[in-house]
N, C-alpha and C. Protein backbone atom coordinates (compact mmCIF):
# COMPACT_ATOMS: atom_id res chain seq x y z
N UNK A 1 12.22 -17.47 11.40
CA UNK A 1 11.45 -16.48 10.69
C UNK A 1 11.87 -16.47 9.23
N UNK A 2 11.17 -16.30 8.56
CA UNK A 2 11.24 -16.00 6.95
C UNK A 2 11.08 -14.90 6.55
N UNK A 3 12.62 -14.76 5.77
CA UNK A 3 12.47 -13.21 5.28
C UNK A 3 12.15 -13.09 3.69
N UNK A 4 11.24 -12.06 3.23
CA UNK A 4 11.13 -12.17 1.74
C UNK A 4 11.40 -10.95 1.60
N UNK A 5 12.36 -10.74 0.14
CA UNK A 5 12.27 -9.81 0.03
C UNK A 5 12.39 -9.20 -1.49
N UNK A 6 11.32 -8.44 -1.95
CA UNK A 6 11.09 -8.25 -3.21
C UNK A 6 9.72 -9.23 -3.75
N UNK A 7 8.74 -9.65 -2.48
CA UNK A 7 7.72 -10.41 -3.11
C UNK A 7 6.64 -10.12 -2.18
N UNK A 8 5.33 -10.54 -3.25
CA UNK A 8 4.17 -10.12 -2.10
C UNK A 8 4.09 -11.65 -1.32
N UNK A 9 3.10 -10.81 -0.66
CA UNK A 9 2.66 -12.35 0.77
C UNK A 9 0.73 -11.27 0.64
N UNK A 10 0.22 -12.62 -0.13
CA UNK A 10 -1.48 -12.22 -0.08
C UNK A 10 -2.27 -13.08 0.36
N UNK A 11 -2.68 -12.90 1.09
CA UNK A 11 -4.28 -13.35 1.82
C UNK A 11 -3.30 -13.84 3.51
N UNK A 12 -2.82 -13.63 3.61
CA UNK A 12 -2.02 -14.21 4.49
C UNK A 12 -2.61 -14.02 6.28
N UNK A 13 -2.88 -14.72 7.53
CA UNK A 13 -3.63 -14.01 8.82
C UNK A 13 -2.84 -14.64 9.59
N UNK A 14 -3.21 -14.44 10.89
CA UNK A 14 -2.99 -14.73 11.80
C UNK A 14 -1.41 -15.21 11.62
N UNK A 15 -1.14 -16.47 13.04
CA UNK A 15 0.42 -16.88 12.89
C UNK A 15 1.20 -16.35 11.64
N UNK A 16 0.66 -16.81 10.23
CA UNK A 16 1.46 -16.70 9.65
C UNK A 16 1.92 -15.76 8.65
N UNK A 17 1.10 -14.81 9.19
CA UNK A 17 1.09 -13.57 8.86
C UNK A 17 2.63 -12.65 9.70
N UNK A 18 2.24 -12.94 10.98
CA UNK A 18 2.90 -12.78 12.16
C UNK A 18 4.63 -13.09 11.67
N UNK A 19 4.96 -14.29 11.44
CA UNK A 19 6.07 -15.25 10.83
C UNK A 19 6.86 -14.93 10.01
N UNK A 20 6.13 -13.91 9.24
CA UNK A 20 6.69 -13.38 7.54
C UNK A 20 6.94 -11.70 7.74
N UNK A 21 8.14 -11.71 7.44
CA UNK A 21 9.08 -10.43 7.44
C UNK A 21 8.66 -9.60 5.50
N UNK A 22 8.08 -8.54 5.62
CA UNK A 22 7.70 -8.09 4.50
C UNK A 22 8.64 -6.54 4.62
N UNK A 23 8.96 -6.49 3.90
CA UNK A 23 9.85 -5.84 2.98
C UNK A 23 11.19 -5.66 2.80
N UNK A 24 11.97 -5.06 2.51
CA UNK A 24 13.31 -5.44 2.36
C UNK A 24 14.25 -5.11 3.54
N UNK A 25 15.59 -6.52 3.45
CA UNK A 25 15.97 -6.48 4.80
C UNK A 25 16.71 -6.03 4.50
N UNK A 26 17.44 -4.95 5.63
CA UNK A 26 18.47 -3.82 5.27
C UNK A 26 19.73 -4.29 5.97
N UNK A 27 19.37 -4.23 7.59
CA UNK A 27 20.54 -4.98 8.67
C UNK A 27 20.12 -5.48 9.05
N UNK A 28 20.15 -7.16 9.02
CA UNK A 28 19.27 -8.20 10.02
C UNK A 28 17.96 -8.09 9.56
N UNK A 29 16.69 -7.84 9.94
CA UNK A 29 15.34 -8.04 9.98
C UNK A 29 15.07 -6.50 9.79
N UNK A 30 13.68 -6.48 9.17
CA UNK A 30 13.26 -5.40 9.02
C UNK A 30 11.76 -5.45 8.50
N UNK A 31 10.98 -5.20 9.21
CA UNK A 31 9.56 -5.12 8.99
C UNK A 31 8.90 -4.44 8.67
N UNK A 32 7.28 -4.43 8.17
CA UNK A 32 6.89 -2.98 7.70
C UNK A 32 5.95 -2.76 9.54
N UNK A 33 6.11 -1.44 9.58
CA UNK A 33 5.26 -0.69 10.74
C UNK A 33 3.90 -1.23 10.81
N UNK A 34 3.30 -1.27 9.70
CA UNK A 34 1.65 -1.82 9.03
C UNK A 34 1.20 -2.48 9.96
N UNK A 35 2.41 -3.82 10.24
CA UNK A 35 1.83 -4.57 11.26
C UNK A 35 1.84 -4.78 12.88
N UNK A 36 2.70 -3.90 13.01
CA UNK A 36 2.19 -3.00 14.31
C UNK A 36 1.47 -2.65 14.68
N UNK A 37 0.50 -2.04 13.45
CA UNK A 37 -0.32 -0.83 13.85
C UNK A 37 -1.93 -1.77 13.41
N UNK A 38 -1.62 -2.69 12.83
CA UNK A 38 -2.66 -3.68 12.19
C UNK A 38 -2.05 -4.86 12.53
N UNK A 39 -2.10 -5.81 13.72
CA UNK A 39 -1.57 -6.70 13.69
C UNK A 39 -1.92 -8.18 12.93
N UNK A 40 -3.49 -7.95 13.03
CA UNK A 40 -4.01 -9.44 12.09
C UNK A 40 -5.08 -9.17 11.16
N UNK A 41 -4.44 -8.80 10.07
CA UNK A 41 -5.15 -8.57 9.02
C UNK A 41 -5.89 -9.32 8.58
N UNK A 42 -6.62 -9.36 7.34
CA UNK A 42 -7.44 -10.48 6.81
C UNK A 42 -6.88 -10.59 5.39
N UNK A 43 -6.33 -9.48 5.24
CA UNK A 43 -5.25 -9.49 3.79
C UNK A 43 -4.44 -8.46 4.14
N UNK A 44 -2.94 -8.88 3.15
CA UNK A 44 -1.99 -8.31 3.18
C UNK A 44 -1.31 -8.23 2.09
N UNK A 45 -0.31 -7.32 1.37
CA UNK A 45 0.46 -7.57 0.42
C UNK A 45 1.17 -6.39 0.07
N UNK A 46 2.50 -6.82 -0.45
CA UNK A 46 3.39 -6.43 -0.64
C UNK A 46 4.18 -5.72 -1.85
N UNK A 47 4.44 -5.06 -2.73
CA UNK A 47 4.91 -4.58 -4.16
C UNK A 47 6.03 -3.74 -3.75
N UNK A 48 7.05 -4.45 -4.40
CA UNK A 48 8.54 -3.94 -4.41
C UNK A 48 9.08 -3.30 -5.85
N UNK A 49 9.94 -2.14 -5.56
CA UNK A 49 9.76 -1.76 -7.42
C UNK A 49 11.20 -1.25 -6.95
N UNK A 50 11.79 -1.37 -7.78
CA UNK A 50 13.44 -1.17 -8.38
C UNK A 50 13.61 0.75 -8.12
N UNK A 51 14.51 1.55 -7.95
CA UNK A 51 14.49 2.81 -7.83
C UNK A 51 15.74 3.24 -8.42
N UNK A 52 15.85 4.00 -9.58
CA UNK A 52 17.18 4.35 -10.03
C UNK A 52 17.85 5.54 -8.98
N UNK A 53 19.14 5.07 -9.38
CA UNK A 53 19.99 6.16 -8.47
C UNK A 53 19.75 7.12 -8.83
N UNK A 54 19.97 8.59 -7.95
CA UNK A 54 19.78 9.74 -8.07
C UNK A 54 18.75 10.07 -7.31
N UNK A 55 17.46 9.48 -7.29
CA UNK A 55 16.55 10.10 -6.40
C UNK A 55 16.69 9.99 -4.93
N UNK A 56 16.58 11.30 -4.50
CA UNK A 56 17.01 11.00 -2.64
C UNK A 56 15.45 11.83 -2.46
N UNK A 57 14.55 11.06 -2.36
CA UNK A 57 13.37 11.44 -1.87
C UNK A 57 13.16 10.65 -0.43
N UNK A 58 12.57 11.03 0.74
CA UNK A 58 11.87 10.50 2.16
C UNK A 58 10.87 9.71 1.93
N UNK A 59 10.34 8.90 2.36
CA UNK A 59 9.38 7.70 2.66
C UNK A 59 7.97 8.48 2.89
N UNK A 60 8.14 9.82 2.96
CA UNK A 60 6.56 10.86 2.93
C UNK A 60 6.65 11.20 1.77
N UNK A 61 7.51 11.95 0.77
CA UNK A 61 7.57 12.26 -0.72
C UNK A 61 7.32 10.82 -1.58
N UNK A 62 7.31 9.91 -0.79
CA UNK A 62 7.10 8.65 -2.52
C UNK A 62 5.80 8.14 -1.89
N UNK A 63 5.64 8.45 -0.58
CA UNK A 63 3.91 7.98 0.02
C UNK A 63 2.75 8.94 -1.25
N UNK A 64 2.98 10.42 -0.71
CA UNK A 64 2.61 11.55 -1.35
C UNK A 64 2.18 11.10 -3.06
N UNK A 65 3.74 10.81 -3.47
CA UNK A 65 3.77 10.62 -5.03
C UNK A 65 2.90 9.80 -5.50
N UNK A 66 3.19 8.32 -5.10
CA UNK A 66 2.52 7.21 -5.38
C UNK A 66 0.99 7.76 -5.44
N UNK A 67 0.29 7.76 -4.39
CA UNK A 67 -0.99 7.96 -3.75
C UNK A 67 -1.29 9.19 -4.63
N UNK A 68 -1.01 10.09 -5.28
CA UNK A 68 -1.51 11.09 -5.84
C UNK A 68 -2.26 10.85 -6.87
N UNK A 69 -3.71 10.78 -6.74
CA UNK A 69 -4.62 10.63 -7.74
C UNK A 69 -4.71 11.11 -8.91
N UNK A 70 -3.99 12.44 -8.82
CA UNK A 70 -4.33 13.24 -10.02
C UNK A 70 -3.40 13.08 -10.83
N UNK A 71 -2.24 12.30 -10.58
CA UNK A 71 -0.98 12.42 -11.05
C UNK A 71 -1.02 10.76 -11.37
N UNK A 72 -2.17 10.08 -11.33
CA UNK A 72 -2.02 8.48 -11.13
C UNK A 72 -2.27 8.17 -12.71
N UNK A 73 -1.94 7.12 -13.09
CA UNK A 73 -1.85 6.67 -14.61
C UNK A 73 -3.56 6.79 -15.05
N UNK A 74 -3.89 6.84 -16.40
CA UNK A 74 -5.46 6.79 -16.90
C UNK A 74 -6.09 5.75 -16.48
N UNK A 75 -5.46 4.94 -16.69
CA UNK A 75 -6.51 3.47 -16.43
C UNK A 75 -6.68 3.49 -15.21
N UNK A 76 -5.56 3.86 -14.28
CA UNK A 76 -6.31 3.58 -12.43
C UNK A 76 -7.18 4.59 -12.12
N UNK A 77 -7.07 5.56 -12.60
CA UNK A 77 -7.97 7.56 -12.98
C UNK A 77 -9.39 6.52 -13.05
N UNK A 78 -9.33 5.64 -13.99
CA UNK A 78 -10.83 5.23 -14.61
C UNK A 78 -11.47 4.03 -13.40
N UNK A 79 -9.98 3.20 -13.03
CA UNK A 79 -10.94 2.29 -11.55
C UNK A 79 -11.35 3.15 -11.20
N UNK A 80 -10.70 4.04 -10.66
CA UNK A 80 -11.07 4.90 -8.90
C UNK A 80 -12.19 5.21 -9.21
N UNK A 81 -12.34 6.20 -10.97
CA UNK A 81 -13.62 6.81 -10.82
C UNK A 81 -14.79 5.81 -10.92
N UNK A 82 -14.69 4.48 -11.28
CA UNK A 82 -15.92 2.98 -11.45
C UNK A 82 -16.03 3.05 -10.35
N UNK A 83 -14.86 2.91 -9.20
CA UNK A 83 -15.10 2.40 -7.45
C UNK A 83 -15.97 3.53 -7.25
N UNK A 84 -15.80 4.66 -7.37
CA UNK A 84 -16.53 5.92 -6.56
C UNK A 84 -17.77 5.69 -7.11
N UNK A 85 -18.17 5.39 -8.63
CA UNK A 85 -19.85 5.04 -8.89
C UNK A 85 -20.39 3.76 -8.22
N UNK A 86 -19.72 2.57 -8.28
CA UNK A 86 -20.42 1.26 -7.75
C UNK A 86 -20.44 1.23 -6.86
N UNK A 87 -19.48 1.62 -5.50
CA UNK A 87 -19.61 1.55 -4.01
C UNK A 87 -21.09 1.54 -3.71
N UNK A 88 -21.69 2.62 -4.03
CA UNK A 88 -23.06 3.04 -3.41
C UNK A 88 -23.98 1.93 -3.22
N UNK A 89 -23.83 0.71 -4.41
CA UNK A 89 -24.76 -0.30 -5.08
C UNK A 89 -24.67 -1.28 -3.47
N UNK A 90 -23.90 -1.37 -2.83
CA UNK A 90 -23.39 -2.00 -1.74
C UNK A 90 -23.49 -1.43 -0.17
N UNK A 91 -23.73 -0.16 0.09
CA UNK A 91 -23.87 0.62 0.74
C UNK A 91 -22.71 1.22 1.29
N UNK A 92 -21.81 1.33 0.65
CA UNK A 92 -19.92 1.95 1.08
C UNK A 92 -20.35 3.40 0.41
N UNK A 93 -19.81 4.73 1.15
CA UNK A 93 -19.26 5.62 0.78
C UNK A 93 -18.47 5.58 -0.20
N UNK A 94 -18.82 6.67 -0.95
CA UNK A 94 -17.66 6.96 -1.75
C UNK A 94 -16.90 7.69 -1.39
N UNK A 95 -14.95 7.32 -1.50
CA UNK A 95 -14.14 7.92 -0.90
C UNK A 95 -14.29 9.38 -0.79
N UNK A 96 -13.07 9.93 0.36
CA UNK A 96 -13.18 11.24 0.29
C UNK A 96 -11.69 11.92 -0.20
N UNK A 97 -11.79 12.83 0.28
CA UNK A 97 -10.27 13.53 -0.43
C UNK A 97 -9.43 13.15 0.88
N UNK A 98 -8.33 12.79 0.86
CA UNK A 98 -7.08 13.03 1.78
C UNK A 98 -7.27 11.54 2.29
N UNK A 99 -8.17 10.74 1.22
CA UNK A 99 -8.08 9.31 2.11
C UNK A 99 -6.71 8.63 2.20
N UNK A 100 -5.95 9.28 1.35
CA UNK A 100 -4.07 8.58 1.18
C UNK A 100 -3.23 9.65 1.86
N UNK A 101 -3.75 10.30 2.60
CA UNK A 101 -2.56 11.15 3.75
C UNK A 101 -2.07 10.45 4.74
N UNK A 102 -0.75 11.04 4.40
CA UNK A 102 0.26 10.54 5.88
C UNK A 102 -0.25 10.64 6.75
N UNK A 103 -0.25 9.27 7.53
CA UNK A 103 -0.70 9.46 9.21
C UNK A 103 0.91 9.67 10.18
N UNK A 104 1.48 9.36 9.36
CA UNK A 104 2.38 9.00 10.53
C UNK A 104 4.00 9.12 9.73
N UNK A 105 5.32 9.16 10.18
CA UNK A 105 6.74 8.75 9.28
C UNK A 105 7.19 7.71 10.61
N UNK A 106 7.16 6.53 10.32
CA UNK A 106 8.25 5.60 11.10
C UNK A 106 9.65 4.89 10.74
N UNK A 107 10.49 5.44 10.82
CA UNK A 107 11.65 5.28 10.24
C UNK A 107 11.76 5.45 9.03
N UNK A 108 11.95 4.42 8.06
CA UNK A 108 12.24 5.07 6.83
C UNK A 108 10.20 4.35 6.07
N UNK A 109 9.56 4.55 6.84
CA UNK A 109 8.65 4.37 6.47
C UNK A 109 7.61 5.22 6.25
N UNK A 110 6.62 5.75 5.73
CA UNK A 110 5.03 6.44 5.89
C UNK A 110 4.27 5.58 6.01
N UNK A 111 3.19 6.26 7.01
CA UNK A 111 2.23 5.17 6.88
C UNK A 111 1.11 6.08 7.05
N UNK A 112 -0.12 5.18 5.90
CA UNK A 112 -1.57 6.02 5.85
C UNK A 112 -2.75 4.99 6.43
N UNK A 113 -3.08 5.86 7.35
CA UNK A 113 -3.89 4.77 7.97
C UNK A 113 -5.56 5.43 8.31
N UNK A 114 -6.18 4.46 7.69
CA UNK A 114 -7.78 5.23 7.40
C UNK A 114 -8.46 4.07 7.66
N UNK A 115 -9.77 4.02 8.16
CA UNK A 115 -10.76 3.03 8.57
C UNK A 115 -12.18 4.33 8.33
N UNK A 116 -12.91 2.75 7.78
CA UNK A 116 -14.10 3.21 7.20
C UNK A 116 -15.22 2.19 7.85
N UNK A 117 -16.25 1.87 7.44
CA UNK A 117 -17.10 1.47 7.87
C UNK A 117 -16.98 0.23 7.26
N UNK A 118 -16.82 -0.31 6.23
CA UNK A 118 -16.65 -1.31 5.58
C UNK A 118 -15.01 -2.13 5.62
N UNK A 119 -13.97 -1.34 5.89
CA UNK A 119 -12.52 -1.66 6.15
C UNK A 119 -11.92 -1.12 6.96
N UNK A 120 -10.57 -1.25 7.15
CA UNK A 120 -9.45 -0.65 7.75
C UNK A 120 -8.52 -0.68 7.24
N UNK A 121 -7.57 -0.33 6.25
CA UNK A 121 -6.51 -0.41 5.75
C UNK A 121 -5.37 0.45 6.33
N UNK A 122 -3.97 0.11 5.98
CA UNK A 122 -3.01 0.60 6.61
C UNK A 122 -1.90 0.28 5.44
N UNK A 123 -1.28 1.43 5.15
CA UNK A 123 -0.38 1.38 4.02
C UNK A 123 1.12 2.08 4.96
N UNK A 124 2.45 1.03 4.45
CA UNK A 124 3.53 2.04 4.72
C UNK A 124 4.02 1.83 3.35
N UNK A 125 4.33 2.98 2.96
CA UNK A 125 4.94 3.37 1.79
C UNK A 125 6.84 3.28 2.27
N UNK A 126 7.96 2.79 2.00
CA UNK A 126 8.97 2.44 2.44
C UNK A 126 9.84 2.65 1.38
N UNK A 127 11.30 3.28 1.38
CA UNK A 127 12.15 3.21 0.56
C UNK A 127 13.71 2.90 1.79
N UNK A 128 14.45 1.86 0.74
CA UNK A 128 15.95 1.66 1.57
C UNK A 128 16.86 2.24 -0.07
N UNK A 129 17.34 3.49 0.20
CA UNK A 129 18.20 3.95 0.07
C UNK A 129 19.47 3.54 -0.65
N UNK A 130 19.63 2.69 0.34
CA UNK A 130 21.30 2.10 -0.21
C UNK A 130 20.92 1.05 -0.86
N UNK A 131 19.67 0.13 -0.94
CA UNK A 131 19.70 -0.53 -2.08
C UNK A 131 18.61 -0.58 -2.71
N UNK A 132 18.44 0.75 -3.29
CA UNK A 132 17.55 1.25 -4.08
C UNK A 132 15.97 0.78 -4.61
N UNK A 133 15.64 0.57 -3.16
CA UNK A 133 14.18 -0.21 -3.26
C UNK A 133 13.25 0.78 -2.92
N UNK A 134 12.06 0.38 -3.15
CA UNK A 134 10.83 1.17 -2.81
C UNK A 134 9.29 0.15 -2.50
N UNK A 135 9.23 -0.10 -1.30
CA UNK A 135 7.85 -0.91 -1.46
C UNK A 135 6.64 -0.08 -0.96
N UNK A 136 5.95 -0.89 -1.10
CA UNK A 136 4.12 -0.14 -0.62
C UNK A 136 3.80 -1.77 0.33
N UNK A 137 3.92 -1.87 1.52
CA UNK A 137 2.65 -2.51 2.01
C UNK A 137 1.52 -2.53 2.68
N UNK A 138 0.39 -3.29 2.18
CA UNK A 138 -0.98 -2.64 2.51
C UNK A 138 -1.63 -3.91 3.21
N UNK A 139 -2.16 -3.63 4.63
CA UNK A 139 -2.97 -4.52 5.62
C UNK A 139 -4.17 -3.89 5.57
N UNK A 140 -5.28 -4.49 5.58
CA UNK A 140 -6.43 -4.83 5.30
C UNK A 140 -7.38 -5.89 6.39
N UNK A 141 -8.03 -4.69 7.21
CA UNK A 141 -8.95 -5.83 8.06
C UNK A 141 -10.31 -5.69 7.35
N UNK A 142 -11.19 -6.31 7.04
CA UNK A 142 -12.51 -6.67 6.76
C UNK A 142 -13.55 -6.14 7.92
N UNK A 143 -14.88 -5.08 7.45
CA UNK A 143 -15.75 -5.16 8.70
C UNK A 143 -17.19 -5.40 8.01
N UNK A 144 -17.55 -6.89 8.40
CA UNK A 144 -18.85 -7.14 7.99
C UNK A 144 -18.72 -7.34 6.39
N UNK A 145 -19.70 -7.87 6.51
CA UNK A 145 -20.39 -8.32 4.89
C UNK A 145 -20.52 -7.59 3.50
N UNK A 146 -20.00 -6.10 4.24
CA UNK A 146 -19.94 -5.24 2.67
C UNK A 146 -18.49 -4.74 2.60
N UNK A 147 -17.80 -5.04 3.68
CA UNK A 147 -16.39 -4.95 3.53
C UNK A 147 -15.96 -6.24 2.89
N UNK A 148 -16.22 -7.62 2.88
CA UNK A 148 -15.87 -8.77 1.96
C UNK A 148 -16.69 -8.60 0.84
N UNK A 149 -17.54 -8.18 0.34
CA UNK A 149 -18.24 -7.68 -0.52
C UNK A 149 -17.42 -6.57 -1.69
N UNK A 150 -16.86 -5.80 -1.13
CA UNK A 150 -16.08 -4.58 -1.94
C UNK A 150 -14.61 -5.00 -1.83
N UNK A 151 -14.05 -5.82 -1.13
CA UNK A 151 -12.41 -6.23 -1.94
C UNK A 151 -12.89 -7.72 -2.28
N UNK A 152 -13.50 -8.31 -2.68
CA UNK A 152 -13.57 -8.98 -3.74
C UNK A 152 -12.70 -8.42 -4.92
N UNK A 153 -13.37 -7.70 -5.64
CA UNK A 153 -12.67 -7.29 -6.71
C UNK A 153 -11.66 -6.68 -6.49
N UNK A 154 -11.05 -5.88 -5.65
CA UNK A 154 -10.30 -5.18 -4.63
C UNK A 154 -8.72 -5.96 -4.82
N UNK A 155 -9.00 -7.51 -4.40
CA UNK A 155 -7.85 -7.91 -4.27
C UNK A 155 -7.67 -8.41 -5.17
N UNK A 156 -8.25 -8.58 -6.33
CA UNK A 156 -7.26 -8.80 -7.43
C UNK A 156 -6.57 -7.83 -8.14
N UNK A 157 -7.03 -6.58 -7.86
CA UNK A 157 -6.62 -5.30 -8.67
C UNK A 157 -5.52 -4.72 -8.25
N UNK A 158 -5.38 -5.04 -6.90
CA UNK A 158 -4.76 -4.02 -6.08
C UNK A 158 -3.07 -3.83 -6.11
N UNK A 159 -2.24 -5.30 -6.64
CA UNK A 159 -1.09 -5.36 -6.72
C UNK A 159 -0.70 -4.58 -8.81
N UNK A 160 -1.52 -4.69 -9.47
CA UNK A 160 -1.37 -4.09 -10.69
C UNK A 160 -1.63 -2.43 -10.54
N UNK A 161 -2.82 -2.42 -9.52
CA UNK A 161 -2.82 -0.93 -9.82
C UNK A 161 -1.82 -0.11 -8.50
N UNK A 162 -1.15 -0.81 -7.80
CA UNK A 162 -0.38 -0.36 -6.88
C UNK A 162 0.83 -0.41 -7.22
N UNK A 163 1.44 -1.58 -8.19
CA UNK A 163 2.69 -1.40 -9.19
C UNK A 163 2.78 -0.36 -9.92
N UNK A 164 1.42 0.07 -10.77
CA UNK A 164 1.69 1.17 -11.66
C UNK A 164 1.69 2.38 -11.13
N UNK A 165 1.23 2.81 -9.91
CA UNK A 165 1.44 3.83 -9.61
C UNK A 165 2.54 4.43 -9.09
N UNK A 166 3.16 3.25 -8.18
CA UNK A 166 4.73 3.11 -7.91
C UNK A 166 5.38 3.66 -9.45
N UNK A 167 5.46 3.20 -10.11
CA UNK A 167 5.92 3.52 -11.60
C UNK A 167 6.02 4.60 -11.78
N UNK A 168 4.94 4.99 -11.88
CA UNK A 168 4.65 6.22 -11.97
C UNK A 168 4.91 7.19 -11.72
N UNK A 169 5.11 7.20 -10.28
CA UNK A 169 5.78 8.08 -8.91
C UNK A 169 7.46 8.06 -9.54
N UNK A 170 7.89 6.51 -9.49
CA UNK A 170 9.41 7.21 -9.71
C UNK A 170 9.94 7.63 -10.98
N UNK A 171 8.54 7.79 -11.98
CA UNK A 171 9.41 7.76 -13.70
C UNK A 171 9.05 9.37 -13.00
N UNK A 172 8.12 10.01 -12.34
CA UNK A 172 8.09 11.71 -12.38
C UNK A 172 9.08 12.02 -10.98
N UNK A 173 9.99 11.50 -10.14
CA UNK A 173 10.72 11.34 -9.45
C UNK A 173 12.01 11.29 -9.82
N UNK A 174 12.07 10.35 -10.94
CA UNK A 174 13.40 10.42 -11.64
C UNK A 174 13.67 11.61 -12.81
N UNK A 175 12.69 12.29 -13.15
CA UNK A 175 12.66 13.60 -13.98
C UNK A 175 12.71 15.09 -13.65
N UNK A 176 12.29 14.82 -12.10
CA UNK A 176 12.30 15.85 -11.83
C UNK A 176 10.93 16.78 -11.77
């Protein structure tokens, strides 16, 4: 098995999806929940971000943080609000409120797990503590022709605007 740690793994399915250990290994092996709960995605990926000492926040407080729209940097403020106008052009809903709520805490993980008509995504938001990491990984099954249709653009965006929000989360995390 191959462990990575501190890097994404994108577009990745089946076997070798399966093969690849995503996020950071703490004792021995350590996986994200995601793929438990999503075992064969059609995309996957990973963003690891550095965490200064001092913050002792839970794996539901940096899910929460991250994911908080209102609190999310301008420029992703301005995707979300483009995604919520163009969806329609395609026939996708436009999101609703609480689409980034905790479904679940598995170990030192959160995980938000929402399916729509067009996708299924599954996020665990993850922090290890003792060596001051914080990742987000997000599985992604495809349904039908307007779900490959709408992460088109999707997956190229998704590791920049999922870094900055991470950012984000711990510069108002580390302040208080």
């Amino acid at each position: 098995m191959r462990h990575c740690t501190g890097v994404r793994a994108r577009a990745l399915s089946g076997d070798a999806l399966r093969a690849l250990t995503l996020g950071p290994t703490v004792t021995g092996t350590t996986s994200s929940a995601v793929f438990e709960i999503l075992s064969r995605p059609d995309w996957a990926d990973t963003v690891v971000e550095p965490v200064p000492t001092g913050i002792d926040a839970d794996a539901s407080t940096w899910a929460k943080e991250i994911f908080s729209v209102r609190s999310s940097p301008r420029w992703v403020k301005g995707l979300l609000g483009l995604r919520q106008a163009l969806v329609r052009l395609i026939g996708v809903r436009p999101a609703q409120a609480g689409v980034f709520a905790v479904t679940a805490v598995v170990g030192n993980e959160a995980i938000i797990d929402h399916d729509e008509r067009h996708l299924r995504f599954v996020v665990g938001a993850g922090v290890d503590r003792e060596r001051h990491l914080l990742w987000v990984t997000t599985a992604v099954r495809l349904h039908g022709r307007r779900g490959r249709l709408y992460f088109v653009p999707v997956r190229f965006l998704h590791d920049p605007v999922t870094r900055s929000m991470m950012r984000a989360a711990i510069r108002r995390l580390a302040t208080g």
